[in-house]
Structure formats: C-alpha cells, structure tokens
Protein backbone atom coordinates (compact mmCIF):
# COMPACT_ATOMS: atom_id res chain seq x y z
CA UNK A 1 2.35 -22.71 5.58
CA UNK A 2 -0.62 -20.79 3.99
CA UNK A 3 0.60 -19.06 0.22
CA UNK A 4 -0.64 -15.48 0.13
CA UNK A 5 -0.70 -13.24 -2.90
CA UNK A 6 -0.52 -9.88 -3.29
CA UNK A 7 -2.33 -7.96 -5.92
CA UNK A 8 -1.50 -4.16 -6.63
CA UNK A 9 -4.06 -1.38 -7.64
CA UNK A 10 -3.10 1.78 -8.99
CA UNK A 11 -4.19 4.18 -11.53
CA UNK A 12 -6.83 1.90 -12.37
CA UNK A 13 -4.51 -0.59 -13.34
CA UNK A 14 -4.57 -4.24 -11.69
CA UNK A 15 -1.40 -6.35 -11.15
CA UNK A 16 -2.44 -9.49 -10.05
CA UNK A 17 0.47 -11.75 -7.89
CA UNK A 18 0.49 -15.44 -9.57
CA UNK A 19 3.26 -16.70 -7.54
CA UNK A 20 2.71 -15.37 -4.43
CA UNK A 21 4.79 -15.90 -1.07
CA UNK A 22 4.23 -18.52 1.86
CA UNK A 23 3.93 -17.59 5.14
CA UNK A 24 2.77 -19.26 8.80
CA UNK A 25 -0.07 -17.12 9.30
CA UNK A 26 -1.79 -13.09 8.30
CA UNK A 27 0.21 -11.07 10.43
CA UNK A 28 3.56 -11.41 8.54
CA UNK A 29 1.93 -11.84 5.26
CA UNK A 30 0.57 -8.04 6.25
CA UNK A 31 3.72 -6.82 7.42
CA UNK A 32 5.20 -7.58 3.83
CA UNK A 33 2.37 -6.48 1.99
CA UNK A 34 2.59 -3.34 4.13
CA UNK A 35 6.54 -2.76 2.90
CA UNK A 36 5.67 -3.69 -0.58
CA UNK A 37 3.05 -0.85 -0.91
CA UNK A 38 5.64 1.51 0.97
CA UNK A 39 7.65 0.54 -1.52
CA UNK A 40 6.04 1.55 -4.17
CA UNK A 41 4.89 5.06 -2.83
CA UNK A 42 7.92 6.14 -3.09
CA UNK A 43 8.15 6.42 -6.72
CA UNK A 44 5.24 9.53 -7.93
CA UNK A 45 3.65 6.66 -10.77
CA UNK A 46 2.75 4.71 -7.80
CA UNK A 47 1.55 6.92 -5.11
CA UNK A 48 -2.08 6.34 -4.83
CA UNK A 49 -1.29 2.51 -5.02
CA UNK A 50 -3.19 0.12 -2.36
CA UNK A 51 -2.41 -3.70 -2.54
CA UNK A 52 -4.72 -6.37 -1.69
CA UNK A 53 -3.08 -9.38 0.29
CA UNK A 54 -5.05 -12.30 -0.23
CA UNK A 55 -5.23 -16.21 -0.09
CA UNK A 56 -5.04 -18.33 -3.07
CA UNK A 57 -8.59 -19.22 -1.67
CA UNK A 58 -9.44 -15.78 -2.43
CA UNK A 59 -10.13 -14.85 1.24
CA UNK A 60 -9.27 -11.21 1.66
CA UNK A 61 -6.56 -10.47 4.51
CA UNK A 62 -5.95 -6.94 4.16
CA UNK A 63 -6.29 -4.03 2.27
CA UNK A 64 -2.96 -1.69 2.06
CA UNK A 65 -2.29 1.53 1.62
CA UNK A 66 1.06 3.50 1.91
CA UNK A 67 1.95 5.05 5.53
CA UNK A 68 4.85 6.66 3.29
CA UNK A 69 2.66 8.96 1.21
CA UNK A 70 3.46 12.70 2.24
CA UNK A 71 0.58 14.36 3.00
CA UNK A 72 1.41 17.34 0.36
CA UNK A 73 3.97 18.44 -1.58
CA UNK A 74 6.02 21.79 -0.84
CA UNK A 75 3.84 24.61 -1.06
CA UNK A 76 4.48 27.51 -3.11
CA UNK A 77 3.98 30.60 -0.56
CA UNK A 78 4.91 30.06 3.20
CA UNK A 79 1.94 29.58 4.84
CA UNK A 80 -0.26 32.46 6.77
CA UNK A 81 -0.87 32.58 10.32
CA UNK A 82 -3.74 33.62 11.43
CA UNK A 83 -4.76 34.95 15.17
CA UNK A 84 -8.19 32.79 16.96
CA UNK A 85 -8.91 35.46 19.42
C-alpha cells in the first residue's frame, strides 16, 4: 500500500498533510481527496479551497477542487428575460 497525503490550499494559506492515509493505488486516494475538498466547500471560509493529493515521494496525483461549490449565491432581483428574435 502506497501512503498519500493530502495538502489543502485556500486563501493563500497552505495546510500541509504529515500523516497522510494509505491506500492500494490513485483512484481511491482521489475519491477521498475529492470528499475531503467537498467537505470543506461547504463551510463559506473554505470555498475557493483546492487540495493537492500527493505521494510522500512528492509525485503529484491530482489536483482537487470542490464539485459542491454553487455557482452563485441568491440574487437580489429575479432575473430578466429577454426575447432572441
């Protein structure tokens, strides 16, 4: 089993994983990196957060970024329709 580590950018702030978690190989080492990061968008101080999933070799797996993110918040005035023809 291969330790990966997952280091977490945001507000130009890094967190760098020491511990890390094992796993057999990338693709589920993704998938959790991918939940962590989904994770985090949820709470508004870590929205634009991405998270790096890398080896303890330093070989770069994947680069993360929340699929939870809304695109924007409620708008203020309904929006207006407008006619193409």
């Amino acid at each position: 089993m291969r330790r990966y580590l997952f280091n977490i950018y945001t507000a130009g702030v890094v967190s760098r994983d020491e511990v890390g978690r094992k796993y057999p190989s990338d693709g589920p080492a993704v998938a959790y990196g991918q939940r962590i990061v989904d994770e985090l968008a949820k709470d508004d101080d870590y929205r634009d957060a991405v998270l790096d999933v890398v080896t303890t070799s330093g070989r770069l797996v994947a680069r993360l970024i929340s699929r939870e993110v809304p695109l924007m918040h409620q708008l203020q005035q309904p929006a207006r329709q407008i006619s193409l023809h």
